[in-house]
Protein backbone atom coordinates (compact mmCIF):
# COMPACT_ATOMS: atom_id res chain seq x y z
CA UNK A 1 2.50 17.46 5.22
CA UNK A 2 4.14 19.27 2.49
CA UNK A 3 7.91 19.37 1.80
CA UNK A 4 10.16 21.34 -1.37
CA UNK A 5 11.66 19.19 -3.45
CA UNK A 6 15.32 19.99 -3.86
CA UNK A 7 16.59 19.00 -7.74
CA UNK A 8 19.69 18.53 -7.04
CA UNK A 9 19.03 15.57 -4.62
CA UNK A 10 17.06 13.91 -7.74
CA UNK A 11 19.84 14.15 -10.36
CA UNK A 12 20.90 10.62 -11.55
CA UNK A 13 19.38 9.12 -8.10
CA UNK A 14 16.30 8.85 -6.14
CA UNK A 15 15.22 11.32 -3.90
CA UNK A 16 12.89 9.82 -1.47
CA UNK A 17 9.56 11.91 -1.51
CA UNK A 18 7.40 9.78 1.26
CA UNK A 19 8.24 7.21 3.76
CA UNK A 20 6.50 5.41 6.39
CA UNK A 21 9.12 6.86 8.58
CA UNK A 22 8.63 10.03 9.77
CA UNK A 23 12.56 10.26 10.59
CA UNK A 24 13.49 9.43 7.12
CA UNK A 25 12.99 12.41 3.86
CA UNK A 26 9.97 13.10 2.66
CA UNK A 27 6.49 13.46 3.66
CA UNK A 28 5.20 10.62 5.96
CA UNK A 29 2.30 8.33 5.36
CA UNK A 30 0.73 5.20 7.40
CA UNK A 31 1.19 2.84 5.33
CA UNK A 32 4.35 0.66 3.93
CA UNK A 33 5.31 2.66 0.94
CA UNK A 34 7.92 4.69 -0.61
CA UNK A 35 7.26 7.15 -3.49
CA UNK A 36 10.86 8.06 -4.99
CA UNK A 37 11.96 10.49 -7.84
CA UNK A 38 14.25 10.46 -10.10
CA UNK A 39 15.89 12.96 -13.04
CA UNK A 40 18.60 11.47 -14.99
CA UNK A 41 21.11 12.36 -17.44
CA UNK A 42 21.33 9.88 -20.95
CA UNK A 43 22.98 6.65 -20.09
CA UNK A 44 22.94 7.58 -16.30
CA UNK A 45 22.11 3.66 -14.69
CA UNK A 46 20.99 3.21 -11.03
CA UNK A 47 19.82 0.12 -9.32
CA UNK A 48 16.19 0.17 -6.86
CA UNK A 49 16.28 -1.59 -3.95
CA UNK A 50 13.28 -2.86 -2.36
CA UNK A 51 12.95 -1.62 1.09
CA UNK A 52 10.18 -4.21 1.93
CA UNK A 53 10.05 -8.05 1.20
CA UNK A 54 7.06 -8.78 -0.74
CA UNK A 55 6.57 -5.38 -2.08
CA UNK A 56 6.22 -4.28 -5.90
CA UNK A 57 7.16 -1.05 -7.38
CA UNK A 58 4.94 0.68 -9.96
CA UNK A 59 7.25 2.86 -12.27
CA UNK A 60 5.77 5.62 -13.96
CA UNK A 61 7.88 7.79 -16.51
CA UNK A 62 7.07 11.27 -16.47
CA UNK A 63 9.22 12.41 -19.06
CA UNK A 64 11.86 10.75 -21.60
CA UNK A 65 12.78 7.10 -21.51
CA UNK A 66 14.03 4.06 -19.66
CA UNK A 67 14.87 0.41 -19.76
CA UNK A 68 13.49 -1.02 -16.99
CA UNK A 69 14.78 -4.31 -16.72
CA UNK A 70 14.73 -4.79 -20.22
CA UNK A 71 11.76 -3.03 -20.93
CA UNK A 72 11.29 0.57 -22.83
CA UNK A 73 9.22 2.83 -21.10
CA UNK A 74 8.48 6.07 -22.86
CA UNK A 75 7.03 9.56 -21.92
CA UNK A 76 3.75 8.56 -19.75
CA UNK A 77 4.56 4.64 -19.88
CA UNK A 78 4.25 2.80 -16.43
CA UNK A 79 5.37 -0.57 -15.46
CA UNK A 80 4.39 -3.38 -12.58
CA UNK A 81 7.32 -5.21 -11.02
CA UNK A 82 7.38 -7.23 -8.16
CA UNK A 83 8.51 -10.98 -6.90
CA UNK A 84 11.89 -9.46 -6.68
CA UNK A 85 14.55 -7.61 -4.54
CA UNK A 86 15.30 -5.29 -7.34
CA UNK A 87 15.81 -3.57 -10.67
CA UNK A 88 18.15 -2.01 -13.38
CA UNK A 89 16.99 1.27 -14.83
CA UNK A 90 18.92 2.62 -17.48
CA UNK A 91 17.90 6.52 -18.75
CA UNK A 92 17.87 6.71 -22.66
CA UNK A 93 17.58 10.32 -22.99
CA UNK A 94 18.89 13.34 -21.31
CA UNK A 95 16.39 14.80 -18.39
CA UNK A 96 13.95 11.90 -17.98
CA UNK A 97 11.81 11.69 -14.92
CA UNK A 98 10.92 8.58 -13.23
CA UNK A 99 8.44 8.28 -10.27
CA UNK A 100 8.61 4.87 -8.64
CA UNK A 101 5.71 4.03 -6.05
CA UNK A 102 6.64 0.78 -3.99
CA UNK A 103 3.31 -0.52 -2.19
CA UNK A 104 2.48 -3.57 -0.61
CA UNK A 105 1.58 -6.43 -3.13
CA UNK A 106 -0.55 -8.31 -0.51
């Protein structure tokens, strides 16, 4: 499948990029994960849900910086989180990018 991202439905949120779900956004895959991405504005904070118990998320910054639940994440820096329903992300620049990839853990 291939699908346009729109910009505008990334700014300061996630914009859901693949699903298992082929009635939900993005491209759809056979398997229990959800790739979203993210462009945020400096000191723009959002909250990620998990949409499967027992799932982990791997975030990966693209460009810019985070805290991730307490963590600094820079331009390229990716973090493992899981055993939990979900996180604080916290831009520290203007126009970082954040792709977050939640798989199954097990």
């Amino acid at each position: 499948q291939q699908i346009t991202l729109v910009k505008t439905e990334q700014k300061n949120n996630f914009a859901q990029i693949l699903s298992p779900n082929p009635e939900d956004s993005g491209v759809w895959i056979h398997q229990d994960a959800w790739f979203h991405l993210g462009n945020f504005d400096e000191g723009m904070a959002q909250t990620y849900s998990m949409k499967l118990s027992g799932n982990g998320v791997y975030a990966f910054v693209l460009k810019g910086s985070f805290e991730v639940d307490g963590h600094i994440l820079k331009n390229r820096d990716g973090l493992g989180i899981w055993e939990t329903d979900s996180f604080n992300l916290l831009s520290k620049e203007a126009g970082s990018e954040i792709l977050l990839m939640e798989v199954p853990m097990r």
